[in-house]
C-alpha atoms as a PDB file:
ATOM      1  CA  UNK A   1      28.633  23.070  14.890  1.00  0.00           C
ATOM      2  CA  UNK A   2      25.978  20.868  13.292  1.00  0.00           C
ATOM      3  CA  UNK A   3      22.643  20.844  13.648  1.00  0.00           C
ATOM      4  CA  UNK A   4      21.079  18.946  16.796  1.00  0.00           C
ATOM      5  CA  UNK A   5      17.480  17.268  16.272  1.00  0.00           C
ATOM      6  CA  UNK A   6      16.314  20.498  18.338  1.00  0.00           C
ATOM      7  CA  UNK A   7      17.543  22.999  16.236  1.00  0.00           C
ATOM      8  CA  UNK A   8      15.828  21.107  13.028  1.00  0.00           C
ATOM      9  CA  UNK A   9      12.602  20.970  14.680  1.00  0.00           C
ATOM     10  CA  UNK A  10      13.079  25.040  15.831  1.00  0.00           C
ATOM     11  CA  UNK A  11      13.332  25.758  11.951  1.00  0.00           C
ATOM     12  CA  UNK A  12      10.187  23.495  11.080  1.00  0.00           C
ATOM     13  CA  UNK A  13       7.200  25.743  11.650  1.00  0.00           C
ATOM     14  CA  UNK A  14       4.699  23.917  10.722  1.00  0.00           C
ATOM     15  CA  UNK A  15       5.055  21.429  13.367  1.00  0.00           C
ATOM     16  CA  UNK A  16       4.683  24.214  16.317  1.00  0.00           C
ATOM     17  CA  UNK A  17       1.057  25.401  15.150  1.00  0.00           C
ATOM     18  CA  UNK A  18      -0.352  22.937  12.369  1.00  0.00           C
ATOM     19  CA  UNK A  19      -3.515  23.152  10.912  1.00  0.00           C
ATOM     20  CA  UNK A  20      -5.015  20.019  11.137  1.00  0.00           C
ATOM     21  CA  UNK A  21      -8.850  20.880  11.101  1.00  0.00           C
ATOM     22  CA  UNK A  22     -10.247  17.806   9.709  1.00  0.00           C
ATOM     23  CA  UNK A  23      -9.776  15.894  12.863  1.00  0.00           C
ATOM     24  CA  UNK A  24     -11.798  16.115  15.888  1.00  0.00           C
ATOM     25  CA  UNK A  25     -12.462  14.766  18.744  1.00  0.00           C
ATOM     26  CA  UNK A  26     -10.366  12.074  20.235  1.00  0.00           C
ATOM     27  CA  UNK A  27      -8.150  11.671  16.567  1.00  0.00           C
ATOM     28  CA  UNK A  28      -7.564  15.401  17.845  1.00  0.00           C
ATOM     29  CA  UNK A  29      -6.345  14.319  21.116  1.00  0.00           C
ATOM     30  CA  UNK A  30      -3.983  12.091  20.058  1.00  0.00           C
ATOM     31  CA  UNK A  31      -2.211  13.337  17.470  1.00  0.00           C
ATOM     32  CA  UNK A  32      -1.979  16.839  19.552  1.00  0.00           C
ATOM     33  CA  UNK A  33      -0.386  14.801  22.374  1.00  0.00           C
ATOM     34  CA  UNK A  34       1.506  12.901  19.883  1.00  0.00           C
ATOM     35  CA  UNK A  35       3.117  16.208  18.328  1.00  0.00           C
ATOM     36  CA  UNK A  36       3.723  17.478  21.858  1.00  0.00           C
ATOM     37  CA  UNK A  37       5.508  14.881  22.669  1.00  0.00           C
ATOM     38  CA  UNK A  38       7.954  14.874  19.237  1.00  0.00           C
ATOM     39  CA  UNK A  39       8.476  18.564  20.305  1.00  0.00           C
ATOM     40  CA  UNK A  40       9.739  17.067  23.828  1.00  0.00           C
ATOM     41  CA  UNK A  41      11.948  14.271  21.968  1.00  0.00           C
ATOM     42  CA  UNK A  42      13.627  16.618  19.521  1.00  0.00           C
ATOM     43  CA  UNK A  43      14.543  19.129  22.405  1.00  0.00           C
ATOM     44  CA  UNK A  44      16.388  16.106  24.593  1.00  0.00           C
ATOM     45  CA  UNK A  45      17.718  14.759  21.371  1.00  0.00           C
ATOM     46  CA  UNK A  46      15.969  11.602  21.512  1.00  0.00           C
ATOM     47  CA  UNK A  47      16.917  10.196  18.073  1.00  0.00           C
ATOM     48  CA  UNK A  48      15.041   7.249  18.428  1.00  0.00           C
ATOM     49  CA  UNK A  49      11.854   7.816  19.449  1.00  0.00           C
ATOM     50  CA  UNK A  50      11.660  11.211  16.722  1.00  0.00           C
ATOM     51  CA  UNK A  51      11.934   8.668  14.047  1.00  0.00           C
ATOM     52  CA  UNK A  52       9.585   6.216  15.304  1.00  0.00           C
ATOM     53  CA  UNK A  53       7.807   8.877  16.224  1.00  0.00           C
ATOM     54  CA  UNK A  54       7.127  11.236  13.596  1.00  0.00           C
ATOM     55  CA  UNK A  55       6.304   7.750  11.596  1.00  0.00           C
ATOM     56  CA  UNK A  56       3.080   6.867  13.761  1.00  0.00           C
ATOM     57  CA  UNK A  57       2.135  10.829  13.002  1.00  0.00           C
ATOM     58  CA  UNK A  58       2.557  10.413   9.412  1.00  0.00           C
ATOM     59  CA  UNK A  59       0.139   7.505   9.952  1.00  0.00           C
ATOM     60  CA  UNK A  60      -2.366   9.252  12.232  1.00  0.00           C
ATOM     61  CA  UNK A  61      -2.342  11.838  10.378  1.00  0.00           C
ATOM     62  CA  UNK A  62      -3.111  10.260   6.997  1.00  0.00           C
ATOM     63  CA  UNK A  63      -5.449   7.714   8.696  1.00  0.00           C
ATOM     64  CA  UNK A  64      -7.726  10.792   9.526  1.00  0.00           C
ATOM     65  CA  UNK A  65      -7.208  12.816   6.456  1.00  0.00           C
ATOM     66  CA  UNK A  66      -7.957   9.387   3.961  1.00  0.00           C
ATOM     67  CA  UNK A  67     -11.270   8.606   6.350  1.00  0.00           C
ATOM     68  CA  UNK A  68     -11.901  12.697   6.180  1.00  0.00           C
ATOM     69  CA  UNK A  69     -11.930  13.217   2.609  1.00  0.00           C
ATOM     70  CA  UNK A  70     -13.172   9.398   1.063  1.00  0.00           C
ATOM     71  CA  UNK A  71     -15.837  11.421  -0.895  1.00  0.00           C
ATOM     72  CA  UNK A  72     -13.210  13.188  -2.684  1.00  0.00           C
ATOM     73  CA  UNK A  73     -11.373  10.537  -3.502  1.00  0.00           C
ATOM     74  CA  UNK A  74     -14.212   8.751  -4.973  1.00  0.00           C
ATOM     75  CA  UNK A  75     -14.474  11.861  -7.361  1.00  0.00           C
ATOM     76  CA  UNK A  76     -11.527  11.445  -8.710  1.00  0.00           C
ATOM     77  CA  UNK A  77     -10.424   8.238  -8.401  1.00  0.00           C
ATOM     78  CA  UNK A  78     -14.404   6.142  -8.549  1.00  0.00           C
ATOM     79  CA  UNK A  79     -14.775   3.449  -6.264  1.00  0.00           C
ATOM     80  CA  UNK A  80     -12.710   4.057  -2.706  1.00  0.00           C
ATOM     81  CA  UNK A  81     -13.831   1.977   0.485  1.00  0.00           C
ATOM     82  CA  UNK A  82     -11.887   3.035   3.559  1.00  0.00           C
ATOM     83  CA  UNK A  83      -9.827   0.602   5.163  1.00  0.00           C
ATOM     84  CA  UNK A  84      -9.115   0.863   8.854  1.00  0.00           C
ATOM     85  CA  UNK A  85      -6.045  -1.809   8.547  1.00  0.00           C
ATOM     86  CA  UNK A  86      -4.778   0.056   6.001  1.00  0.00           C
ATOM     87  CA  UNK A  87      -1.089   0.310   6.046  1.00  0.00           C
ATOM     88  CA  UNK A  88       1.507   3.226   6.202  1.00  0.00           C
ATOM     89  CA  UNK A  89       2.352   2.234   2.564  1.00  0.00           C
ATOM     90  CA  UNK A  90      -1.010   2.086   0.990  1.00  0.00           C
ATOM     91  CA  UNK A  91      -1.742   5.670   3.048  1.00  0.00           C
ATOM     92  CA  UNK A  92       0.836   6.918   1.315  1.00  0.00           C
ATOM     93  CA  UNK A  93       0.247   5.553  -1.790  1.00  0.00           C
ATOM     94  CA  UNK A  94      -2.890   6.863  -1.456  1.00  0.00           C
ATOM     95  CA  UNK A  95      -2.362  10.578  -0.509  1.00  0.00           C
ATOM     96  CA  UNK A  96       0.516  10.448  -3.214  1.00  0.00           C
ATOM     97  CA  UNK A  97      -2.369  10.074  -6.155  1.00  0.00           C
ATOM     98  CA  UNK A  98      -5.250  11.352  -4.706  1.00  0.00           C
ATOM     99  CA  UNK A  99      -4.884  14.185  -1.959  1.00  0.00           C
ATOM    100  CA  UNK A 100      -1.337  15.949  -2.334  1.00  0.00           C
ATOM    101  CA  UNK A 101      -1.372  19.323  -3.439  1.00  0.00           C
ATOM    102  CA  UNK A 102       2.470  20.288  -3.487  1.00  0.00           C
ATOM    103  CA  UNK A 103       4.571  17.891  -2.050  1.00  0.00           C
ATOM    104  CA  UNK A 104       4.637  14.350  -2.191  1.00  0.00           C
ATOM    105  CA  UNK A 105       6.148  12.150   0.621  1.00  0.00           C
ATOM    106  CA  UNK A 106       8.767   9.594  -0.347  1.00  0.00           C
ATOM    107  CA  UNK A 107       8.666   5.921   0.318  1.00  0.00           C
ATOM    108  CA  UNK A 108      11.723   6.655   2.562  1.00  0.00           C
ATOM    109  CA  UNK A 109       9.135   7.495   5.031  1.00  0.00           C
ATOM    110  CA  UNK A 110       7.518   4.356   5.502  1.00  0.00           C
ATOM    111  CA  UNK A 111      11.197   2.429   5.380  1.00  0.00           C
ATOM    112  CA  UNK A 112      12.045   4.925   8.399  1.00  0.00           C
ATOM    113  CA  UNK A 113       8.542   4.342  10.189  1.00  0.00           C
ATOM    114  CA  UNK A 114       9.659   0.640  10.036  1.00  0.00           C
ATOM    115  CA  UNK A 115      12.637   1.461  12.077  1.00  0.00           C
ATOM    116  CA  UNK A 116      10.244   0.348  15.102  1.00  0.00           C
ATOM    117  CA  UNK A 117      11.346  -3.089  14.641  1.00  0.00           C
ATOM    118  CA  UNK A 118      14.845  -4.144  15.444  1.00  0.00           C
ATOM    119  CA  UNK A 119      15.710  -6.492  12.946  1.00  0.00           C
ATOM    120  CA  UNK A 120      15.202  -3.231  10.458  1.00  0.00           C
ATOM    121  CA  UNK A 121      17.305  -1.671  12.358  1.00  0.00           C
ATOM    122  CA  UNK A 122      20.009  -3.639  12.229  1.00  0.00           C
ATOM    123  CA  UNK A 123      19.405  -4.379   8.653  1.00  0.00           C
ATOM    124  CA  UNK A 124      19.192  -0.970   7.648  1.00  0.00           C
ATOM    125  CA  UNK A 125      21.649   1.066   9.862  1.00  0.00           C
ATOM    126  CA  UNK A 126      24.888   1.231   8.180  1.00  0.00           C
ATOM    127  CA  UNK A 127      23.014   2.197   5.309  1.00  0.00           C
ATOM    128  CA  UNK A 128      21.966   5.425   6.663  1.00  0.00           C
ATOM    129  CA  UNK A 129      22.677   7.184  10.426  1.00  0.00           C
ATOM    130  CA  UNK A 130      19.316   7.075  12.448  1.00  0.00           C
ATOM    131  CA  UNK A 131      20.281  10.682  13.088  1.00  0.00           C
ATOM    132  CA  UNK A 132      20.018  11.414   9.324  1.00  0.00           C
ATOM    133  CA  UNK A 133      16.653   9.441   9.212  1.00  0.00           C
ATOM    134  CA  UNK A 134      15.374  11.652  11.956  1.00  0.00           C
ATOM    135  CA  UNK A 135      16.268  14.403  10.700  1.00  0.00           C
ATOM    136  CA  UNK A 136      14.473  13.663   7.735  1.00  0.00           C
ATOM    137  CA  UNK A 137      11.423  12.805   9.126  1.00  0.00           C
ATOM    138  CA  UNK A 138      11.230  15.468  10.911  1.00  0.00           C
ATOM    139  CA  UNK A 139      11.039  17.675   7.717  1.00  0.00           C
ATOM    140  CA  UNK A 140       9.060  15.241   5.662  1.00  0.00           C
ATOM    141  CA  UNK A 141       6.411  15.979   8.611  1.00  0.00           C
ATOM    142  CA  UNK A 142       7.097  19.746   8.062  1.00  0.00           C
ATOM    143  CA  UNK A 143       6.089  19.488   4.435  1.00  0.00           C
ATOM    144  CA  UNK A 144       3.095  18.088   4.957  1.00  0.00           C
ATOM    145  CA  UNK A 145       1.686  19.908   7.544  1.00  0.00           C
ATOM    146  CA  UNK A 146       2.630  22.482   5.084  1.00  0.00           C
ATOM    147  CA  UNK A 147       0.757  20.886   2.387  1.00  0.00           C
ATOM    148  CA  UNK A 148      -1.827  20.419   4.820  1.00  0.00           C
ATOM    149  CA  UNK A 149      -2.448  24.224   5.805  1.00  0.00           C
ATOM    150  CA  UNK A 150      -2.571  25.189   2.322  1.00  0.00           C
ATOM    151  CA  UNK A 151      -5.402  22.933   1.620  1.00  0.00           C
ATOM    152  CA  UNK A 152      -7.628  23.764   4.683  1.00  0.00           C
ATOM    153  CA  UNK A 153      -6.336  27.296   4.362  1.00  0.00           C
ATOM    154  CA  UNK A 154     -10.239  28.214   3.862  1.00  0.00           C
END
């Protein structure tokens, strides 16, 4: 039998207790309710609305992580403004060089975060099954709340 979208999230621990300590208040709030509500999507199989989804957490969650650590990243990198606007991609792009400790997340998750919009759909969808797309998102997520926990571990 294969795997369902409720048995993937079952073997993902991370996203059942993350450790997300740099957010508070309200960012808190929403990204809790946010993951609640993945959990509640992968258990009725919701393929949909797991990949779109576990894309707006990857962007909460980097959104708050970027604006959390902007003195690090000037550190390392120099100059580094933080841009509200700022895009899945440049998030990414951003965590990628500056903030990753193990894992690095693949463009593939902001191509699948686009999957809101129905012309990518329909563009994209005989290029890969939405149910493979969930799937991986919902590991991609795993990993870096993962990556996450090791690097707040203190």
């Amino acid at each position: 039998m294969p795997d369902t979208l409720c048995s993937i999230y079952e073997q993902c621990r991370h996203l059942h207790n993350p450790r997300l300590h740099f957010l508070c208040g309200i960012e808190a709030g929403i990204v809790f309710r946010d993951l609640s509500e993945l959990r509640i999507a992968a258990r009725e199989e919701c393929v949909k609305t797991v990949l779109v989804l576990s894309g707006c957490l990857f962007e909460a969650i980097l959104f708050c992580l970027i604006r959390s650590q902007q003195e690090l990243i000037r550190e390392k990198r120099g100059e580094f403004v933080f841009k509200f606007n700022m895009t899945l991609d440049a998030m990414v792009n951003i965590f990628n060089r500056w903030l990753k400790i193990s894992e690095r997340i693949p463009d593939q998750v902001v191509a699948n975060r686009n999957f809101v919009h129905l012309a990518v759909e329909l563009e994209e969808m005989e290029a890969r099954p939405i149910m493979e797309r969930a799937v991986f998102m919902l590991r991609q997520m795993n990993l870096l709340l993962e990556d996450l926990a090791q690097r707040f571990a203190n």
